[in-house]
C-alpha atoms as a PDB file:
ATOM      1  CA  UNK A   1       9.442 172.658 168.896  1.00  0.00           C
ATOM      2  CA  UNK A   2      11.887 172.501 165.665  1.00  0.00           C
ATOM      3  CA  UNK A   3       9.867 169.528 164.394  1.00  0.00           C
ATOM      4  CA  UNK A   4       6.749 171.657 164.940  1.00  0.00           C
ATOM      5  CA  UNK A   5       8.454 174.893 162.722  1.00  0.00           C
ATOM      6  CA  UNK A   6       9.572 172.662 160.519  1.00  0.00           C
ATOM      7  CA  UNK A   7       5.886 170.981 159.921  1.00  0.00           C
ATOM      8  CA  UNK A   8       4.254 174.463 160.354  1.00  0.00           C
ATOM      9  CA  UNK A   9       6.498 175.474 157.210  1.00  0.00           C
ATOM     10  CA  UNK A  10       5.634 172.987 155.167  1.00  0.00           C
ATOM     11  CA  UNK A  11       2.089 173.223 155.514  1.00  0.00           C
ATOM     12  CA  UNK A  12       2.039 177.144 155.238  1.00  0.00           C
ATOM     13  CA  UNK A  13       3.824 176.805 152.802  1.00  0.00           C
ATOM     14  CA  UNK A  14       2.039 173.855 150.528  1.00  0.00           C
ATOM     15  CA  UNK A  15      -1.286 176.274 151.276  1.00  0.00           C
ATOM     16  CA  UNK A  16       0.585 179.278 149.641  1.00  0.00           C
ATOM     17  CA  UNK A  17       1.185 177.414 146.248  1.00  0.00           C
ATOM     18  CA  UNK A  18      -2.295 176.057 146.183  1.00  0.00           C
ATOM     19  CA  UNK A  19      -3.509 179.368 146.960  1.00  0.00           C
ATOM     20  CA  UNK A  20      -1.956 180.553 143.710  1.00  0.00           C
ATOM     21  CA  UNK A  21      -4.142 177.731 141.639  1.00  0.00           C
ATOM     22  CA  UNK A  22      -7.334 179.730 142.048  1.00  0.00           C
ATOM     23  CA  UNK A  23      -5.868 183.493 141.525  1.00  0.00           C
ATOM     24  CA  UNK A  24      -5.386 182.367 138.157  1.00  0.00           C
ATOM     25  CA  UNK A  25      -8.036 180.057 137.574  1.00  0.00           C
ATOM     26  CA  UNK A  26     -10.554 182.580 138.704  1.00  0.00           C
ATOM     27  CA  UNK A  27      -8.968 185.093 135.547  1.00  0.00           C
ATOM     28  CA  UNK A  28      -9.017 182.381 133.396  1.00  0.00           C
ATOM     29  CA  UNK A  29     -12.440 180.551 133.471  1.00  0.00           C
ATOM     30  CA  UNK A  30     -15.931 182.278 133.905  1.00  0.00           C
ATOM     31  CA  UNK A  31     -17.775 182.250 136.889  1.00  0.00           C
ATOM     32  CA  UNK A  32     -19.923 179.105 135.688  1.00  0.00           C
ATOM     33  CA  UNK A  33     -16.956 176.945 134.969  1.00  0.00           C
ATOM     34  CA  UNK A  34     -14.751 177.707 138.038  1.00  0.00           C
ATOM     35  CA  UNK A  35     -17.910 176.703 140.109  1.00  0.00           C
ATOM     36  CA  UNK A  36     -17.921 173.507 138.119  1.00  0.00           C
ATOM     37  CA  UNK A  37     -14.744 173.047 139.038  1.00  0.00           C
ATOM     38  CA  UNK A  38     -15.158 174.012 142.535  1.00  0.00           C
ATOM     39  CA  UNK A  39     -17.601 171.240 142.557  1.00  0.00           C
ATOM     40  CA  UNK A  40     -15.978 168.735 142.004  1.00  0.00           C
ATOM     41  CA  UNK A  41     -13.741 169.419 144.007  1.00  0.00           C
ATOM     42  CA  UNK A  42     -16.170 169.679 146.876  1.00  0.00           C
ATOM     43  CA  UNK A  43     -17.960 166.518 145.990  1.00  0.00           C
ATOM     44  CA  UNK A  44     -14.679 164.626 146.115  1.00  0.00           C
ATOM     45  CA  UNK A  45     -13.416 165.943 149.317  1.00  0.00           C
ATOM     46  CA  UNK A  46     -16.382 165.007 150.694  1.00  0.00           C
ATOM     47  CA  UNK A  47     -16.486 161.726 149.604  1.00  0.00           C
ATOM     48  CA  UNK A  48     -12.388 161.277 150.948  1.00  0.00           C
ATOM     49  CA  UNK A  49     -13.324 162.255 154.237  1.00  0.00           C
ATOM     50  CA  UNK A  50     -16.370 159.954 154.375  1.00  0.00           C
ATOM     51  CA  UNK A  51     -14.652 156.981 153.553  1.00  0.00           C
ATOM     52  CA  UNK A  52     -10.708 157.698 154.658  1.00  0.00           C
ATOM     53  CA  UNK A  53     -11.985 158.695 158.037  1.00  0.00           C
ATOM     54  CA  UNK A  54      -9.260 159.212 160.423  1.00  0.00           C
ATOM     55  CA  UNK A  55      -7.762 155.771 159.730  1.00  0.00           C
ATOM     56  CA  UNK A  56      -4.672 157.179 158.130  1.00  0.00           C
ATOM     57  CA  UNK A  57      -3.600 158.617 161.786  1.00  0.00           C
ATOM     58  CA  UNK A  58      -3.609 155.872 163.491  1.00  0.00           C
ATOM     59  CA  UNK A  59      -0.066 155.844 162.119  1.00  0.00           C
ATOM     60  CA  UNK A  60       1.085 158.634 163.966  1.00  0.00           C
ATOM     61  CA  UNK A  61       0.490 156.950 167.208  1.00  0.00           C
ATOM     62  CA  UNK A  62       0.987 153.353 166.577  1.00  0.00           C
ATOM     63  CA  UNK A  63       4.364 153.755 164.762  1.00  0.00           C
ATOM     64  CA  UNK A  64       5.499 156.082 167.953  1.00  0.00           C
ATOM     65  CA  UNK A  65       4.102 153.630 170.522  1.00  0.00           C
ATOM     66  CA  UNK A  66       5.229 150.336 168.603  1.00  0.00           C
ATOM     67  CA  UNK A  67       8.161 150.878 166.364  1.00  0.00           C
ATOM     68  CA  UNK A  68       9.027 147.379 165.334  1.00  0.00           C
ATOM     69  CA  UNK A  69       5.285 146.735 164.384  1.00  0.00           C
ATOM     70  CA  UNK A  70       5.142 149.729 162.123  1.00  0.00           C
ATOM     71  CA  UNK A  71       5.640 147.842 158.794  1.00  0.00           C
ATOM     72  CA  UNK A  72       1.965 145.269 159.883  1.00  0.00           C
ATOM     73  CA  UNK A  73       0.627 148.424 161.186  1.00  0.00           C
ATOM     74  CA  UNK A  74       0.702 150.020 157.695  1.00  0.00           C
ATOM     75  CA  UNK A  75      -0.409 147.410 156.160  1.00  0.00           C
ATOM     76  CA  UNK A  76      -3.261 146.871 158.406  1.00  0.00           C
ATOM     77  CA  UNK A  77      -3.883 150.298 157.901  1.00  0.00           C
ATOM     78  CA  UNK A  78      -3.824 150.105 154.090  1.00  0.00           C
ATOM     79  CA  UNK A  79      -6.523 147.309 153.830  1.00  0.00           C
ATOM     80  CA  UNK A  80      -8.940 149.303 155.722  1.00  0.00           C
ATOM     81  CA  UNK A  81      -8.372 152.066 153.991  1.00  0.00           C
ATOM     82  CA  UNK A  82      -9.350 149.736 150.870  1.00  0.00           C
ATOM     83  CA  UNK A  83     -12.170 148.451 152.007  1.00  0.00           C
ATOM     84  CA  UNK A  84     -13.983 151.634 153.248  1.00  0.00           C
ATOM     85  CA  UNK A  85     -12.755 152.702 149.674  1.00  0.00           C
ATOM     86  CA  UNK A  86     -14.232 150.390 148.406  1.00  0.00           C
ATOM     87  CA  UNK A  87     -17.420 149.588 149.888  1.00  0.00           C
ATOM     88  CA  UNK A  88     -18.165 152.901 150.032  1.00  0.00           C
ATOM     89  CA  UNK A  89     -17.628 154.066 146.165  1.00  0.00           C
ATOM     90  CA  UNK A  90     -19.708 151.072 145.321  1.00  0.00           C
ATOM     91  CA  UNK A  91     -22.550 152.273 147.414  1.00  0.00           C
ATOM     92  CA  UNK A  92     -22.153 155.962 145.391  1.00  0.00           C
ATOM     93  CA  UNK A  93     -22.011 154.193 141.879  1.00  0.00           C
ATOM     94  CA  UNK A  94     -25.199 152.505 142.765  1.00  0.00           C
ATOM     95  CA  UNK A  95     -26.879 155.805 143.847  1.00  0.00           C
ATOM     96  CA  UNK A  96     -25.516 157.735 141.120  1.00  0.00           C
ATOM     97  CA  UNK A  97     -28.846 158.715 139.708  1.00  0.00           C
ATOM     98  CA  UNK A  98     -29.832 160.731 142.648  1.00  0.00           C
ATOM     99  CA  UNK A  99     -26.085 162.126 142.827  1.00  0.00           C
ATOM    100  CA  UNK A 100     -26.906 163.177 139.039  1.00  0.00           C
ATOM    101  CA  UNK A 101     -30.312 165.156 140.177  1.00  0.00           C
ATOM    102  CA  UNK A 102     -28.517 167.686 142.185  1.00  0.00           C
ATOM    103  CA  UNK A 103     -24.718 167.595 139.813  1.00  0.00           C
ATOM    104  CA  UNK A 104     -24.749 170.282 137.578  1.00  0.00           C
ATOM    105  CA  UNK A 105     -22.818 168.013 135.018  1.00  0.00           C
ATOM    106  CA  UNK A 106     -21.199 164.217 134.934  1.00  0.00           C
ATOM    107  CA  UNK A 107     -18.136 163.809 136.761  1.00  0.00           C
ATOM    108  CA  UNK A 108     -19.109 160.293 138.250  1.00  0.00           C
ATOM    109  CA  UNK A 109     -16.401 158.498 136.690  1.00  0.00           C
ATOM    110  CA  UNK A 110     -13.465 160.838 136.811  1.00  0.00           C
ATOM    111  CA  UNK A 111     -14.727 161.480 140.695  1.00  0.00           C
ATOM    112  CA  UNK A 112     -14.635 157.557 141.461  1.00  0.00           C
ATOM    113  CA  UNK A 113     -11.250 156.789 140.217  1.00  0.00           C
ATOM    114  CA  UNK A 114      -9.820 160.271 141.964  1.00  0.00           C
ATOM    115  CA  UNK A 115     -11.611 159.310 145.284  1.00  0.00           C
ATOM    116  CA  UNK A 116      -9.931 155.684 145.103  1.00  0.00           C
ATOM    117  CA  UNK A 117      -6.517 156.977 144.572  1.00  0.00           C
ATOM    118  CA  UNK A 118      -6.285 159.777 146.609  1.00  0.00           C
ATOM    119  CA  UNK A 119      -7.322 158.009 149.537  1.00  0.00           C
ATOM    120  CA  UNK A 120      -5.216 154.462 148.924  1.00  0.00           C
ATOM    121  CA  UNK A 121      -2.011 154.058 149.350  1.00  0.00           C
ATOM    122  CA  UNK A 122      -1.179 157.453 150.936  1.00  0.00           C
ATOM    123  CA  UNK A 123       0.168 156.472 154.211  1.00  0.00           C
ATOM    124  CA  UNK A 124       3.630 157.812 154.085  1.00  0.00           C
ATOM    125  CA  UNK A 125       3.332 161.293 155.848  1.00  0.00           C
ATOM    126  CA  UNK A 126       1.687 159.900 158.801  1.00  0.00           C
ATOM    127  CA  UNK A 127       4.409 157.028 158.873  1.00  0.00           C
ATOM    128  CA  UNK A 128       6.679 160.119 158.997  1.00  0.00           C
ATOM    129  CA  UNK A 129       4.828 161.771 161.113  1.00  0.00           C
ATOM    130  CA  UNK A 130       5.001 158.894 163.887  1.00  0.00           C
ATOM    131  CA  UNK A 131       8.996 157.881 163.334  1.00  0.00           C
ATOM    132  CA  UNK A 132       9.535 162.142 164.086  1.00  0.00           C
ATOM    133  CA  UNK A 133      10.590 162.528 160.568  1.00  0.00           C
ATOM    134  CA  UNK A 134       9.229 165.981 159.592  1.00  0.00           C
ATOM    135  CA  UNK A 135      11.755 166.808 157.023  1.00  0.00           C
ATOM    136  CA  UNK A 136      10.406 164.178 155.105  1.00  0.00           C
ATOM    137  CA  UNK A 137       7.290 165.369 154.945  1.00  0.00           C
ATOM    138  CA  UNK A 138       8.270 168.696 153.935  1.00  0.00           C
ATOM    139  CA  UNK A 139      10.073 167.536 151.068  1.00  0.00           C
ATOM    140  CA  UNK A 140       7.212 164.872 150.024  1.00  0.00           C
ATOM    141  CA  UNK A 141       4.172 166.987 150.950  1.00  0.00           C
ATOM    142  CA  UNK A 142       5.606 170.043 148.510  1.00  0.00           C
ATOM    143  CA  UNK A 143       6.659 167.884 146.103  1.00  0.00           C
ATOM    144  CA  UNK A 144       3.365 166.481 145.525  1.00  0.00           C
ATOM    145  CA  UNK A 145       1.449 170.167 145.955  1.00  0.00           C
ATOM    146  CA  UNK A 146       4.034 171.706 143.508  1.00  0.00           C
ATOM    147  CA  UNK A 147       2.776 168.812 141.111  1.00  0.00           C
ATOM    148  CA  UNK A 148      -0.499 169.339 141.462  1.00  0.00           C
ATOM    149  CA  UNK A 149      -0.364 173.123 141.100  1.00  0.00           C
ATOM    150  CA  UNK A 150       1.645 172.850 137.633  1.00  0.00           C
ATOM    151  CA  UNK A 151      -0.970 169.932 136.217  1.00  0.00           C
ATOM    152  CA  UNK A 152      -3.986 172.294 137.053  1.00  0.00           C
ATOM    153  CA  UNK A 153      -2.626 175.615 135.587  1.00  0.00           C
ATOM    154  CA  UNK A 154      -0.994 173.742 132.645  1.00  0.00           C
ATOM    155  CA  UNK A 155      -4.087 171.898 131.528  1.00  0.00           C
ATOM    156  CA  UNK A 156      -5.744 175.119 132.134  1.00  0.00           C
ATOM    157  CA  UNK A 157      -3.538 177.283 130.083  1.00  0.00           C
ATOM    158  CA  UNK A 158      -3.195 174.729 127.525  1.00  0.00           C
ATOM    159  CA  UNK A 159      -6.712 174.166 126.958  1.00  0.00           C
ATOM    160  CA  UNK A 160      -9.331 175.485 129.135  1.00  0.00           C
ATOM    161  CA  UNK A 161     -11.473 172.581 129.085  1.00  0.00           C
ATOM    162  CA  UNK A 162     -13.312 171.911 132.492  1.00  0.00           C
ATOM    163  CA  UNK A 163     -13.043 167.997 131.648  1.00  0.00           C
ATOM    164  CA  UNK A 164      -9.590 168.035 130.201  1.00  0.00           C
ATOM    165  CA  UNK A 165      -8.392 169.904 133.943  1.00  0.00           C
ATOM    166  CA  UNK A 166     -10.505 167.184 135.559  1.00  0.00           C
ATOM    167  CA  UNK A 167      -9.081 164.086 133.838  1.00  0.00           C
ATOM    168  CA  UNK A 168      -5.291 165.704 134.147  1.00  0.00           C
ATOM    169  CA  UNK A 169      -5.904 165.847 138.154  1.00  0.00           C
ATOM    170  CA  UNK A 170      -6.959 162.021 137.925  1.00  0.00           C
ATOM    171  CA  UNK A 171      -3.688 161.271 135.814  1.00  0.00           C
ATOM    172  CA  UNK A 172      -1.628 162.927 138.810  1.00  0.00           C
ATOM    173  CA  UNK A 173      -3.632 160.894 141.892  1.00  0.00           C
ATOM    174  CA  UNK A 174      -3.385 157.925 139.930  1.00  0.00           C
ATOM    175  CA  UNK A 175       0.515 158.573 139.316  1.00  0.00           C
ATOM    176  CA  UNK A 176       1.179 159.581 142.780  1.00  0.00           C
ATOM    177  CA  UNK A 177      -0.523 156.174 144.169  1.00  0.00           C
ATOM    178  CA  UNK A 178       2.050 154.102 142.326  1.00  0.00           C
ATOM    179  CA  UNK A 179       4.668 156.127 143.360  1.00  0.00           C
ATOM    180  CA  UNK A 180       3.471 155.788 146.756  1.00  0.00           C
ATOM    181  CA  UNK A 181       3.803 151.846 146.877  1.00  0.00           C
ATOM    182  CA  UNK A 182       7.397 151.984 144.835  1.00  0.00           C
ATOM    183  CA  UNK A 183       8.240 154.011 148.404  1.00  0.00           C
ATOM    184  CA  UNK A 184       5.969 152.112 150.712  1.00  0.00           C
ATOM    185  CA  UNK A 185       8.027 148.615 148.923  1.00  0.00           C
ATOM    186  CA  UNK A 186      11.219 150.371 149.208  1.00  0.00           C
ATOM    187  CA  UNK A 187      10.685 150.900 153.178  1.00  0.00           C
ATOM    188  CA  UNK A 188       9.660 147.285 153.543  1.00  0.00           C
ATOM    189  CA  UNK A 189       6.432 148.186 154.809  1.00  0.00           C
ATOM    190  CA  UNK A 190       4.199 146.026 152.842  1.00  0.00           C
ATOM    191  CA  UNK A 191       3.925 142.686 154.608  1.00  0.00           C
ATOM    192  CA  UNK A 192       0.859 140.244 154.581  1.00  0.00           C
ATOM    193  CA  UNK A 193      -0.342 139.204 158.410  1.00  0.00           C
ATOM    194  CA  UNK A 194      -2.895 139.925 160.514  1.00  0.00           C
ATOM    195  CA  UNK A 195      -2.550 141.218 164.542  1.00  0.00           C
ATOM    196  CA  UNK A 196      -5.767 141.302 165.767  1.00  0.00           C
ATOM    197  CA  UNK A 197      -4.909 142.781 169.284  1.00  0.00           C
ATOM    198  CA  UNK A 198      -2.537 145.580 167.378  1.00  0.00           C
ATOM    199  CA  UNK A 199      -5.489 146.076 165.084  1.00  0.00           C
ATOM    200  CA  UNK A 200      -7.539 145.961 168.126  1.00  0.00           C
ATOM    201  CA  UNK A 201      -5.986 148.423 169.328  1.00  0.00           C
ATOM    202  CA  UNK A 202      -5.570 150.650 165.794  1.00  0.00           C
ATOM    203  CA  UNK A 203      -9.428 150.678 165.896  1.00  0.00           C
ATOM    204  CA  UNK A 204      -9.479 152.337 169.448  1.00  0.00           C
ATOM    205  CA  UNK A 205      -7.701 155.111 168.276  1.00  0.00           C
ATOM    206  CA  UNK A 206      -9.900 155.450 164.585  1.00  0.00           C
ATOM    207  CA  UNK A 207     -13.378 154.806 165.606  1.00  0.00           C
ATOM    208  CA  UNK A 208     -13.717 158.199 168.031  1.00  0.00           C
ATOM    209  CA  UNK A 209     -11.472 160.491 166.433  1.00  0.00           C
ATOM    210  CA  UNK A 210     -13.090 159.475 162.953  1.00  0.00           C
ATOM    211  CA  UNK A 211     -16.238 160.334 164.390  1.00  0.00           C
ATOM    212  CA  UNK A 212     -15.607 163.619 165.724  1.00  0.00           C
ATOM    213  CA  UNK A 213     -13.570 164.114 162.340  1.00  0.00           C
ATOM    214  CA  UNK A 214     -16.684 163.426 160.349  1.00  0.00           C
ATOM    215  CA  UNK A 215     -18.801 166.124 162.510  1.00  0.00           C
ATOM    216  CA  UNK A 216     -16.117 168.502 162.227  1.00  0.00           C
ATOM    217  CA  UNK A 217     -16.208 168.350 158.409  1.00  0.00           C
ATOM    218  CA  UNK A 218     -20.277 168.155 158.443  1.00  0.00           C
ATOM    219  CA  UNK A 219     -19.710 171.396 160.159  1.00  0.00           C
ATOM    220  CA  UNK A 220     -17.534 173.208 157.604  1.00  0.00           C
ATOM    221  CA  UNK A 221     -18.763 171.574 154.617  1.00  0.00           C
ATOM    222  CA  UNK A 222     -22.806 171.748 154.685  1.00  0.00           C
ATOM    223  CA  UNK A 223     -23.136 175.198 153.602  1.00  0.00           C
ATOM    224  CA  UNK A 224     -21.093 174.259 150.611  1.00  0.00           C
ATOM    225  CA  UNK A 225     -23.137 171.360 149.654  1.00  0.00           C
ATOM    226  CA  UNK A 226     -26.400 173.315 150.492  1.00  0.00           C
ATOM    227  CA  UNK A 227     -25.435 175.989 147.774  1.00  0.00           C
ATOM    228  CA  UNK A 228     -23.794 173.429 144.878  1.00  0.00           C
ATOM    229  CA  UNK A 229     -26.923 171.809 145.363  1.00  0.00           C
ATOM    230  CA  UNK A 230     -29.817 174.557 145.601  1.00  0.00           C
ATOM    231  CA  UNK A 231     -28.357 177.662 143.760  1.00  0.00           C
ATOM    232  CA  UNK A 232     -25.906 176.051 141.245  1.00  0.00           C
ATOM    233  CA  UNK A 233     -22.032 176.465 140.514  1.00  0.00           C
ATOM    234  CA  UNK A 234     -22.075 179.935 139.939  1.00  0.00           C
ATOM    235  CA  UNK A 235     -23.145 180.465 143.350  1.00  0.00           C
ATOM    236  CA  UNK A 236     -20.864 177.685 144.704  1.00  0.00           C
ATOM    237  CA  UNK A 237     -18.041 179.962 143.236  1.00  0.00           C
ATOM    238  CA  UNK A 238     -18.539 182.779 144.835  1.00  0.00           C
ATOM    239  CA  UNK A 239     -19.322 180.883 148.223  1.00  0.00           C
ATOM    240  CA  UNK A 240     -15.946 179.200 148.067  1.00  0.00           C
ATOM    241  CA  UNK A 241     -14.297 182.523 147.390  1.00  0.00           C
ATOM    242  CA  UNK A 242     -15.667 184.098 150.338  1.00  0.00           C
ATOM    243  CA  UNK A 243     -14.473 180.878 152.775  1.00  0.00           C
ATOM    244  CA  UNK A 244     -11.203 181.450 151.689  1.00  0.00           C
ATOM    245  CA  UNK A 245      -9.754 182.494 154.991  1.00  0.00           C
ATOM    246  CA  UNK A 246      -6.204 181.668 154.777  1.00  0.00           C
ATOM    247  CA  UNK A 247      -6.967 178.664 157.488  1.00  0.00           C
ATOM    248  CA  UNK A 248      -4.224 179.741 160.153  1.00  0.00           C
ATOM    249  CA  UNK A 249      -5.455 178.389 162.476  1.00  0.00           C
ATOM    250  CA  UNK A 250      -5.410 174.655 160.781  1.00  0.00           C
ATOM    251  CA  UNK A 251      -2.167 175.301 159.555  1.00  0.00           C
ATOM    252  CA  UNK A 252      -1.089 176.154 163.146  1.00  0.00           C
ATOM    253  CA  UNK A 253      -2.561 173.701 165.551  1.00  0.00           C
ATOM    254  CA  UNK A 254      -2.521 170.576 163.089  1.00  0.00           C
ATOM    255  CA  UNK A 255       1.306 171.368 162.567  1.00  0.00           C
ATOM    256  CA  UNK A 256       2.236 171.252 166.164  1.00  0.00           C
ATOM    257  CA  UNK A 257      -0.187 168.937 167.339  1.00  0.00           C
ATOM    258  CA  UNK A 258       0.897 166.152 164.758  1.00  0.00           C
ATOM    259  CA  UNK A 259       4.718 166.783 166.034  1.00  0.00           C
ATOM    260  CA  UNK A 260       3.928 166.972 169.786  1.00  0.00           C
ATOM    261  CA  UNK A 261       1.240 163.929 169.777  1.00  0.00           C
ATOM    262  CA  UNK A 262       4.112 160.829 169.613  1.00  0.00           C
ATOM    263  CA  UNK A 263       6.329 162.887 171.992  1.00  0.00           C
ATOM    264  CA  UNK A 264       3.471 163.163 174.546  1.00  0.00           C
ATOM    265  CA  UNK A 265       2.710 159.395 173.817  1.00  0.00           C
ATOM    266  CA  UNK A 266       6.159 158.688 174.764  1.00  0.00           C
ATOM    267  CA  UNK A 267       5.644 160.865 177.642  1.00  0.00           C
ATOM    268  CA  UNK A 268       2.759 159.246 178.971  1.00  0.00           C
ATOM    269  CA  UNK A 269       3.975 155.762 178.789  1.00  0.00           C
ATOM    270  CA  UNK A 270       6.497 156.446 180.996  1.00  0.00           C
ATOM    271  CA  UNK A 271       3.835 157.681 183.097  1.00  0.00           C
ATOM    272  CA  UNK A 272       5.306 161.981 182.711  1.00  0.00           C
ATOM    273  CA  UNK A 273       3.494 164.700 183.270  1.00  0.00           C
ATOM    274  CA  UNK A 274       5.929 166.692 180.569  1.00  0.00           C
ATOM    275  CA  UNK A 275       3.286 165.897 178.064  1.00  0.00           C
ATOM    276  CA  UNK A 276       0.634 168.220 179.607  1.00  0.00           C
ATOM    277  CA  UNK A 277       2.988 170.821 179.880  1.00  0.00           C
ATOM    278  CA  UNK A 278       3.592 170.692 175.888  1.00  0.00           C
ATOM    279  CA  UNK A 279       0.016 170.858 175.277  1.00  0.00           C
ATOM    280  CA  UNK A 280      -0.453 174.283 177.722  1.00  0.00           C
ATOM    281  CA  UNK A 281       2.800 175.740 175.644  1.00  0.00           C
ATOM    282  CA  UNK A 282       1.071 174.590 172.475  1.00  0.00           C
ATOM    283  CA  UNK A 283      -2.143 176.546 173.065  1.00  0.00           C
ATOM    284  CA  UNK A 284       0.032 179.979 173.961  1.00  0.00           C
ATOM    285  CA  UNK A 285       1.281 179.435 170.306  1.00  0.00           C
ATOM    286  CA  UNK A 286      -2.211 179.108 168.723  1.00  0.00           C
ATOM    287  CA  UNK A 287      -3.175 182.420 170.457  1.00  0.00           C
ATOM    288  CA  UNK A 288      -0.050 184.588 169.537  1.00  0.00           C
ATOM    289  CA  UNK A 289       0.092 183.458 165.969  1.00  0.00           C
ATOM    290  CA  UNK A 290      -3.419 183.385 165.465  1.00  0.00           C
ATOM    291  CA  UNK A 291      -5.018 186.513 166.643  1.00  0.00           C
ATOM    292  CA  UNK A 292      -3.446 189.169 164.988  1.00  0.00           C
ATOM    293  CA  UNK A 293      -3.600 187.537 161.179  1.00  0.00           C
ATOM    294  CA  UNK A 294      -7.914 187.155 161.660  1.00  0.00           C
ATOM    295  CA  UNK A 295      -7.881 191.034 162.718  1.00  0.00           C
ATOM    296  CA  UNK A 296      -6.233 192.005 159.765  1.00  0.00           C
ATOM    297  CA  UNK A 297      -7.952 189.892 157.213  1.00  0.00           C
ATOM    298  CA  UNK A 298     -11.493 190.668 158.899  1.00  0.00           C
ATOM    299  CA  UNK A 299     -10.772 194.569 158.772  1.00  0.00           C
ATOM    300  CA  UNK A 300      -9.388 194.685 154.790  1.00  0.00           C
ATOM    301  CA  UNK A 301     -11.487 191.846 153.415  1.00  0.00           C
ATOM    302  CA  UNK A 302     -12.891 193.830 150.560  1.00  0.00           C
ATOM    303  CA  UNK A 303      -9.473 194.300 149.206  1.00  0.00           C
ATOM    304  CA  UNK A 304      -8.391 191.488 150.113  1.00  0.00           C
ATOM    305  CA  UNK A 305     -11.335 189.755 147.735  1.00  0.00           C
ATOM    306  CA  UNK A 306     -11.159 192.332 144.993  1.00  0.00           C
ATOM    307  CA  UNK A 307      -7.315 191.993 144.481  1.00  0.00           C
ATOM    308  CA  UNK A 308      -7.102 188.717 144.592  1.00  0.00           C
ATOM    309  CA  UNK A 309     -10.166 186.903 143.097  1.00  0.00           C
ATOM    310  CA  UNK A 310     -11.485 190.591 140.998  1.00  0.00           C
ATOM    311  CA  UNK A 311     -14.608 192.382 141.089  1.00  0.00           C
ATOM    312  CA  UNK A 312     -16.290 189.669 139.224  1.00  0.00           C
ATOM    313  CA  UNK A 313     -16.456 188.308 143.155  1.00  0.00           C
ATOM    314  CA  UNK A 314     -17.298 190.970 145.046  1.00  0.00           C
ATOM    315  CA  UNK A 315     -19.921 189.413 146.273  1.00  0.00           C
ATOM    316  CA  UNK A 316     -17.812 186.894 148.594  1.00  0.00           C
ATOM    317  CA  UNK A 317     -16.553 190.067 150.802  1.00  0.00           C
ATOM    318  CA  UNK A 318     -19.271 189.882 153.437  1.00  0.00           C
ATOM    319  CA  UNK A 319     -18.935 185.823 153.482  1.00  0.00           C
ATOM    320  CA  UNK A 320     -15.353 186.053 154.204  1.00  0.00           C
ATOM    321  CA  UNK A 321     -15.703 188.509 157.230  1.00  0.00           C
ATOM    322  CA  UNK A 322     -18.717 185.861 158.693  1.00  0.00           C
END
């Protein structure tokens, strides 16, 4: 379980700097603009998840299950992570006009190139994730939100220009993609080939989990994209305030499931039943750490909203108890 502590760490603690981004964004911009920003934020999250899938993972298993294929396996998993990239931010620059009906300004060509390069060439964390290299992706994964954090309050400070915050978060993605490959070239895992029963066999794992992935994030996602569309950003700001749960639970079970998965694939191809008995463990650990943080935040989530986000979004409080 130290890989899973380790993991859990990182991840709490990546969500605990980004949480700072909006406590001072929110005292900086006006309602209107934050919910701009909030926007396109949304809009490009969206558009990640449609097109990255769960391809990415695939990793996790593959590079557990088949060590001395992991450098083809990235690869493979590369190219089809440009060509759903691709394909599918041509389809959305084609349909722009109707994506401009509901938009409340234009961000089309900022939101293209940040889509590309946040989804490309980011492979490395679930590479670590498969070879059981969690340190790694501690010091990778905070890196890169410590980055982040200091571009958005910087351009923020510096010139509170919706646009100008925009373009600096492009400059970062595209930054961090380059830097990616340098580390990607450095691990000799960029190789040209093609295994058609390993990507055979890559595919089995994508297609189903991609699919429940993509009804998952339907699921949390649609009432966002109902109110950006119908009711504007202002509204979209103080939605997004009041789903601002700090996501234990996420934090929790993908930071011990991503750690146990290759161990229990280890486990079951040596035909054990000691993987079964990680996953019953792993569920004890969802329900102690879980419980007691939901009671807390449901019960004081007035001051919880009003200390951290101001009165101006007092409005979110009965949001973040549903």
């Amino acid at each position: 379980m130290q890989s899973s502590l380790i993991l859990g760490f990182a991840r709490l603690t990546n969500y605990a700097v980004m949480f700072v981004t909006p406590l001072i964004l929110v005292r900086m911009l006006d309602v209107e603009t934050y919910g701009e920003y909030r926007e396109f934020l949304l809009y490009s999250t969206i558009l990640a998840s449609l097109f990255a899938l769960d391809i990415r993972s695939n990793l996790n298993f593959i590079v557990s299950k088949r060590p001395l294929d992991a450098p083809l396996a990235t690869s493979q998993t590369l190219c089809m992570l440009l060509l759903t990239t691709s394909v599918g931010l041509g389809i959305f620059v084609l349909g722009q006009h109707w994506f401009l009906m509901k938009a409340s300004f234009d961000f089309v060509v900022p939101l293209v190139v940040y889509v590309f390069f946040v989804i490309n060439f980011d492979v490395l964390e679930n590479y670590w994730l498969g070879k059981q290299q969690p340190r790694n992706v501690l010091v990778f994964s905070t890196t890169r939100v410590l980055a982040r954090v200091s571009v958005v309050i910087g351009a923020t400070l510096v010139t509170r220009d919706l646009l100008t915050i925009i373009w600096s978060i492009v400059a970062l993605e595209v930054l961090k993609g380059f830097i990616c490959l340098l580390i990607l070239w450095r691990l000799k895992l960029l190789v040209v080939g093609l295994d058609r029963e390993l990507l055979k066999e890559q595919l089995r794992y994508i297609v189903p989990l991609s699919m429940a992935g993509l009804l998952f994030f339907a699921n949390e996602k649609i009432g966002h994209l109902y109110i950006s569309a119908t009711l504007g950003a202002s509204a979209l700001a103080v939605y997004t305030v009041g789903t601002y749960q700090l996501p234990i639970i996420a934090i929790v079970r993908s930071a011990v499931a991503d750690t146990l998965f290759p161990v229990m694939v280890k486990h079951s191809a040596m035909n054990s039943h000691e993987g079964m008995d990680l996953w019953k463990i792993a569920n004890l650990y969802y329900c102690f750490l879980v419980f007691p943080a939901f009671a807390i935040l449901f019960f004081y989530a007035e001051e919880f909203i009003t200390l951290l986000f101001t009165d101006a979004y007092i409005a979110a409080v009965d949001v973040f108890r549903v």
